[in-house]
C-alpha atoms as a PDB file:
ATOM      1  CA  UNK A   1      -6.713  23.184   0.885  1.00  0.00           C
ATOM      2  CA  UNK A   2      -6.391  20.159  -1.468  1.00  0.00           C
ATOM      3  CA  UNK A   3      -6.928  16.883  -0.054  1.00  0.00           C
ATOM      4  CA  UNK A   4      -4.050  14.499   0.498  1.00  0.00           C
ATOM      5  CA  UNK A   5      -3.687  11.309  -1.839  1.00  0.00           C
ATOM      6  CA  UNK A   6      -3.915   8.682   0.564  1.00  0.00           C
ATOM      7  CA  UNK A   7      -1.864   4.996   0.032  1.00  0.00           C
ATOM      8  CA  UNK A   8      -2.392   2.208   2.153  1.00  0.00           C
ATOM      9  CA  UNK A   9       0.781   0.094   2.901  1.00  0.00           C
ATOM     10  CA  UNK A  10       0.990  -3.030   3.743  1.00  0.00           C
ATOM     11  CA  UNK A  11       3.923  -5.212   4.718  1.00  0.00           C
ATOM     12  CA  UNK A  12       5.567  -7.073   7.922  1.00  0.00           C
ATOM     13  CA  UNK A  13       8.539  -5.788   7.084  1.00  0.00           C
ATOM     14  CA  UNK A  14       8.102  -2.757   9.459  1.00  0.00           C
ATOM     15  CA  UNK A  15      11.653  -0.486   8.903  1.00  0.00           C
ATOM     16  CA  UNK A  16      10.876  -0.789   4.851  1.00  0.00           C
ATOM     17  CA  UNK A  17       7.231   0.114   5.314  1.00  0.00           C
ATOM     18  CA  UNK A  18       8.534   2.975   7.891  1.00  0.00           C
ATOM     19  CA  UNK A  19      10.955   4.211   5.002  1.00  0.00           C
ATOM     20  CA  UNK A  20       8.331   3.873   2.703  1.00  0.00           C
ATOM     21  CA  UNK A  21       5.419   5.659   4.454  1.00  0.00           C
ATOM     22  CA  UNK A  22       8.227   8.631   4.936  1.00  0.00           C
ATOM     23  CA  UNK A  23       9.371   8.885   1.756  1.00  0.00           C
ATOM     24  CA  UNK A  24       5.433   8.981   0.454  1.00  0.00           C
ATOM     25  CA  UNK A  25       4.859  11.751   3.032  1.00  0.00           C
ATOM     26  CA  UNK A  26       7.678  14.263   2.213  1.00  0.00           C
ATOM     27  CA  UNK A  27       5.845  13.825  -1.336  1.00  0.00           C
ATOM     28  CA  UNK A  28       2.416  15.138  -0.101  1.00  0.00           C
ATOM     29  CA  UNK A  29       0.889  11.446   0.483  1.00  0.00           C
ATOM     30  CA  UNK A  30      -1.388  10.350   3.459  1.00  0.00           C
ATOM     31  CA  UNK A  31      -0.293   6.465   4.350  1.00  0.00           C
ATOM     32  CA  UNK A  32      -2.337   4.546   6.312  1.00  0.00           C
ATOM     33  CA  UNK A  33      -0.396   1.228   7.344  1.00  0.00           C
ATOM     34  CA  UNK A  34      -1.702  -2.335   8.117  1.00  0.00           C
ATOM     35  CA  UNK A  35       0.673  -5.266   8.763  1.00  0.00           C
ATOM     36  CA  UNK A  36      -0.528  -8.022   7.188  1.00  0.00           C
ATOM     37  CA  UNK A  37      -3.165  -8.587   4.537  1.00  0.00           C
ATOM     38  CA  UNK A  38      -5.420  -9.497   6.550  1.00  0.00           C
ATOM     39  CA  UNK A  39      -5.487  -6.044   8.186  1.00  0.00           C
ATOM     40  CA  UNK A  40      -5.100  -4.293   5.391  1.00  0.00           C
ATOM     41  CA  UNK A  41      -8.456  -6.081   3.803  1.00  0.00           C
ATOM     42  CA  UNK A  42     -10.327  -5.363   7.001  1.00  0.00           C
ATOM     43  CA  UNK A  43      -9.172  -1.569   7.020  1.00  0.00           C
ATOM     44  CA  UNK A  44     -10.769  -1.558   3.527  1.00  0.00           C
ATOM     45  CA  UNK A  45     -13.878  -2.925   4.302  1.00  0.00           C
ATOM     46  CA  UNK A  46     -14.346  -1.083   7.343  1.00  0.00           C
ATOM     47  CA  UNK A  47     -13.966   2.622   5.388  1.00  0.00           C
ATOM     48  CA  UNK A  48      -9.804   2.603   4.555  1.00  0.00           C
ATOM     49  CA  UNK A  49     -12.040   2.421   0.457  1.00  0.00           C
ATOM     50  CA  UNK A  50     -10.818   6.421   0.519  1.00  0.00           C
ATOM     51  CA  UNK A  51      -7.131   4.976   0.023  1.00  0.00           C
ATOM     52  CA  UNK A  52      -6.357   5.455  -3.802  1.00  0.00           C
ATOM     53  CA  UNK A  53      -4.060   2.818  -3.702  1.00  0.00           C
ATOM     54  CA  UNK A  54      -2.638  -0.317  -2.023  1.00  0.00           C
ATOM     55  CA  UNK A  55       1.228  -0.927  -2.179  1.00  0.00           C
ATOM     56  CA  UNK A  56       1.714  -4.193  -1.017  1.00  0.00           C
ATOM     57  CA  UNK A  57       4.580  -6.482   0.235  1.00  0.00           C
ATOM     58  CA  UNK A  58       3.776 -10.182  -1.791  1.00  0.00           C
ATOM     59  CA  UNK A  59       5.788 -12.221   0.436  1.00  0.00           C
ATOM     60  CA  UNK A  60       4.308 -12.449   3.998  1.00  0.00           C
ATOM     61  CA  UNK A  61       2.800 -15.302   6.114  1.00  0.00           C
ATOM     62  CA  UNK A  62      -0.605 -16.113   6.701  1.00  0.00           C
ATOM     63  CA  UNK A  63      -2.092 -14.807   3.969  1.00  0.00           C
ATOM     64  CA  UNK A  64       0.599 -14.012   0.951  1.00  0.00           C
ATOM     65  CA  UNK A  65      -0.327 -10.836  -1.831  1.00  0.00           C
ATOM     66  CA  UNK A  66      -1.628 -13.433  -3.926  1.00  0.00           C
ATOM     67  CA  UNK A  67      -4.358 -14.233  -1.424  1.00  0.00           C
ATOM     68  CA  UNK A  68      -5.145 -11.180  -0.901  1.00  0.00           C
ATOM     69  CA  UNK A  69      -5.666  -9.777  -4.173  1.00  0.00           C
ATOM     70  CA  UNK A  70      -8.152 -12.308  -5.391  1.00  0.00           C
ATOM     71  CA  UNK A  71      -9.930 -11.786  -2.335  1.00  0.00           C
ATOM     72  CA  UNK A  72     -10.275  -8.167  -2.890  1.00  0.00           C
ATOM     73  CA  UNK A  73     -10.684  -7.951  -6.585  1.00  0.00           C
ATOM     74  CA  UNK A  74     -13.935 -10.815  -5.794  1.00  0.00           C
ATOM     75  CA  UNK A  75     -15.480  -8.409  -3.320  1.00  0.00           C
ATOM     76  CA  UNK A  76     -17.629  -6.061  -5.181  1.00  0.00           C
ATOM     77  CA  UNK A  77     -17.022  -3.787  -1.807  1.00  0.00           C
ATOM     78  CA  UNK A  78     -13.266  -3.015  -2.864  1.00  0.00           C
ATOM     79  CA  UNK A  79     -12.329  -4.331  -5.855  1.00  0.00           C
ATOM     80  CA  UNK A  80     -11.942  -1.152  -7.855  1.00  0.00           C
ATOM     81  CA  UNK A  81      -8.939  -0.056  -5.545  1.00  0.00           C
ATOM     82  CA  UNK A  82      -5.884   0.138  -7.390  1.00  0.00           C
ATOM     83  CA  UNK A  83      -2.788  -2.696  -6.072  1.00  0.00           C
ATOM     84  CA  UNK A  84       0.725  -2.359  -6.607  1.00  0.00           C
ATOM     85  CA  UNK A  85       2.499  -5.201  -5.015  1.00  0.00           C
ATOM     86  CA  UNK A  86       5.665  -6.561  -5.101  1.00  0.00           C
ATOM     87  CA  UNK A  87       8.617  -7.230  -2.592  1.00  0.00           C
ATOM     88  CA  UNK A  88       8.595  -4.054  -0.184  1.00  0.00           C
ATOM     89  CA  UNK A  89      12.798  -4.206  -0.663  1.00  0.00           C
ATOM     90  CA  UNK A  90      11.531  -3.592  -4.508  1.00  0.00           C
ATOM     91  CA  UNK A  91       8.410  -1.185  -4.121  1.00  0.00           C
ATOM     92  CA  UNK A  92      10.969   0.860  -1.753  1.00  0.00           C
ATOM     93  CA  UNK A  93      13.704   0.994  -4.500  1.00  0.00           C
ATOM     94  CA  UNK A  94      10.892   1.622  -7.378  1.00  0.00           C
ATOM     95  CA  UNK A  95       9.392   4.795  -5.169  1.00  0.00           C
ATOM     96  CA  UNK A  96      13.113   6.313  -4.636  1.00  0.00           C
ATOM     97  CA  UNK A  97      14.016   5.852  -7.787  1.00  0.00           C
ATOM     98  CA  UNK A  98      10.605   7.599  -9.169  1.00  0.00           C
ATOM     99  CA  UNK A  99      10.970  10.354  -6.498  1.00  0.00           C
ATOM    100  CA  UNK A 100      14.692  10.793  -7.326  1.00  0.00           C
ATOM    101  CA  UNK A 101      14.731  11.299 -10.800  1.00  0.00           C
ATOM    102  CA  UNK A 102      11.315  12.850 -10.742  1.00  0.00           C
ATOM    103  CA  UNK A 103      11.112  16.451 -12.754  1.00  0.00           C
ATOM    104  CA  UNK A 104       8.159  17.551 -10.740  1.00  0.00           C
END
């Protein structure tokens, strides 16, 4: 059995990140889910490195995307993990839209 492609999400936003994570399942994705960046940069240090890629929500308090990606592209640890970040209203639209018009 293949292994699924797993995506960790990350956003405070919890109904978008909800829609998200289901819309990333029906299309054969594991999500793992943190709610702020700090979480999400723990979960990768502490073994959440298998995720292939980090969608994250830019605008959130505490520590903003921003933050957070310069801290995890200077730590040798995790920086090769992939980011997509944006406004979770945005990287919910972009992931329909790819899903909805998608061929495969």
């Amino acid at each position: 059995m293949e292994e699924k492609k797993k995506i960790l999400l990350v956003g405070d936003d919890l109904k978008n990140i909800f829609a998200l994570k289901l819309t990333l399942r029906s299309r054969g994705f594991a999500c793992v889910c943190a709610q702020d960046t700090r979480e999400a940069v723990s979960r990768l240090r502490s073994g959440e490195k298998e995720s292939g890629l980090l969608l994250m929500d830019m605008m959130m308090p505490e520590m903003d995307g921003y933050e957070a990606m310069t801290r995890i592209k200077e730590d040798k640890q995790i920086s090769d993990i992939p980011i997509a970040a944006d406004d979770v209203d945005r990287l919910l639209r972009v992931v329909h839209e790819h899903f909805n018009t998608s061929t495969d």
